[in-house]
Protein backbone atom coordinates (compact mmCIF):
# COMPACT_ATOMS: atom_id res chain seq x y z
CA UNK A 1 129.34 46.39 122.29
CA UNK A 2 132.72 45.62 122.94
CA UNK A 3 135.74 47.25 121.76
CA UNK A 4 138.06 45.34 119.52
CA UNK A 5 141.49 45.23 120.71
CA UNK A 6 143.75 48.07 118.80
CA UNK A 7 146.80 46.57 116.99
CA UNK A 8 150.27 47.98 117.50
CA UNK A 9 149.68 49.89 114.47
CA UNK A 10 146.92 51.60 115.51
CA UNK A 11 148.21 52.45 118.65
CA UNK A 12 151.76 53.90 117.49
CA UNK A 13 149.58 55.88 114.92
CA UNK A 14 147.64 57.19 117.75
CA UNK A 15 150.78 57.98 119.61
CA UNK A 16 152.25 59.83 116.59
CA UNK A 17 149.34 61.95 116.42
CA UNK A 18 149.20 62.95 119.85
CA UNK A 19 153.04 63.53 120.11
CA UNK A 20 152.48 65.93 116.62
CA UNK A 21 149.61 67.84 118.58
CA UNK A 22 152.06 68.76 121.44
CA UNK A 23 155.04 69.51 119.22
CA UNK A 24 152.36 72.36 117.54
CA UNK A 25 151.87 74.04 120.79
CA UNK A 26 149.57 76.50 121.53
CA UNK A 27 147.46 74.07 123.43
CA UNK A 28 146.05 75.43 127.22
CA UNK A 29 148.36 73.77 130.14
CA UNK A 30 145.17 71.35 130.44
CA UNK A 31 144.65 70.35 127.03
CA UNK A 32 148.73 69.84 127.03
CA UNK A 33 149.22 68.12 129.93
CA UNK A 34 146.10 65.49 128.97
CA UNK A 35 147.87 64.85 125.93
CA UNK A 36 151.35 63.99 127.43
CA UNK A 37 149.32 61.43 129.73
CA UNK A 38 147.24 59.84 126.60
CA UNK A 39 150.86 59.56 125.16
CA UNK A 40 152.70 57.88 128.07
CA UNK A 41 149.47 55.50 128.30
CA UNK A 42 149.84 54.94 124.45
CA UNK A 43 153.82 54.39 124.59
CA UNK A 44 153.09 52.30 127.51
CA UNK A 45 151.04 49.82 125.30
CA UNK A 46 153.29 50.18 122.48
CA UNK A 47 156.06 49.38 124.60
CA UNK A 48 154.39 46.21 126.12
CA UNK A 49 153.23 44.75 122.48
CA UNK A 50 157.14 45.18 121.60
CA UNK A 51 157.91 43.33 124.64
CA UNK A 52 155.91 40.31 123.87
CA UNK A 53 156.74 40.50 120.42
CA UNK A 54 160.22 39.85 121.82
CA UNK A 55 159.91 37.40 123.75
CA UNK A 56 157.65 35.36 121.20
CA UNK A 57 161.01 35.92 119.07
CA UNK A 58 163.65 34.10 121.23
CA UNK A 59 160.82 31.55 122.11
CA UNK A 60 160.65 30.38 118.53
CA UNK A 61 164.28 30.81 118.41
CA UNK A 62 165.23 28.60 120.88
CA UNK A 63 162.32 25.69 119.95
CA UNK A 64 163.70 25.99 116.40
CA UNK A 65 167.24 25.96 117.04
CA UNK A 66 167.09 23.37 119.62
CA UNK A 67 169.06 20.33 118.54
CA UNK A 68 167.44 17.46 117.26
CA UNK A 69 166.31 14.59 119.16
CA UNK A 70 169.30 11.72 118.48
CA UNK A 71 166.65 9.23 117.12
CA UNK A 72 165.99 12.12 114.52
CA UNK A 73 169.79 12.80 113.96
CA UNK A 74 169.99 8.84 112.94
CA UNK A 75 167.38 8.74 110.63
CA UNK A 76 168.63 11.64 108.64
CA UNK A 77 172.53 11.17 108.30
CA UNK A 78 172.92 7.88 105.78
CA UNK A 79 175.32 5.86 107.35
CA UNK A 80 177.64 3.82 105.29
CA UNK A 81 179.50 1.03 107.30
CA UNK A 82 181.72 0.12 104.55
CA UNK A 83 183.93 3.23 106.21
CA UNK A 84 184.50 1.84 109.68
């Protein structure tokens, strides 16, 4: 069976847990230095998610704030002739 794909949540959690264990201490050089590595992977994916999270940001920011089509423009602005 497949794994599902972890959310960002899940992941930082992860991360948070793993930088906690290393901040205790007391671990063997091994056990220490596997941990740091399971934590740059973890950042590494945290880090990435935030990065396309971004990008998905100024994406939607520049489709929405694009200006509208001129055709559009017209048919919303009531235009009274009486003033020209």
């Amino acid at each position: 069976m497949k794994k599902q794909k972890e959310t960002f949540e899940e992941l930082f959690r992860r991360l948070e847990e793993t930088v906690a264990k290393l901040e205790e201490g007391g671990l063997p050089l091994e056990r220490s230095l596997a941990l740091y590595e399971e934590g740059m992977l973890l950042a590494r994916r945290c880090q990435e998610m935030l990065d396309a999270a971004e990008v998905r940001i100024r994406q939607l920011r520049e489709t929405l704030a694009a200006p509208a089509e001129p055709e559009e423009v017209a048919e919303e602005i009531p235009w009274d002739d009486a003033e020209s």
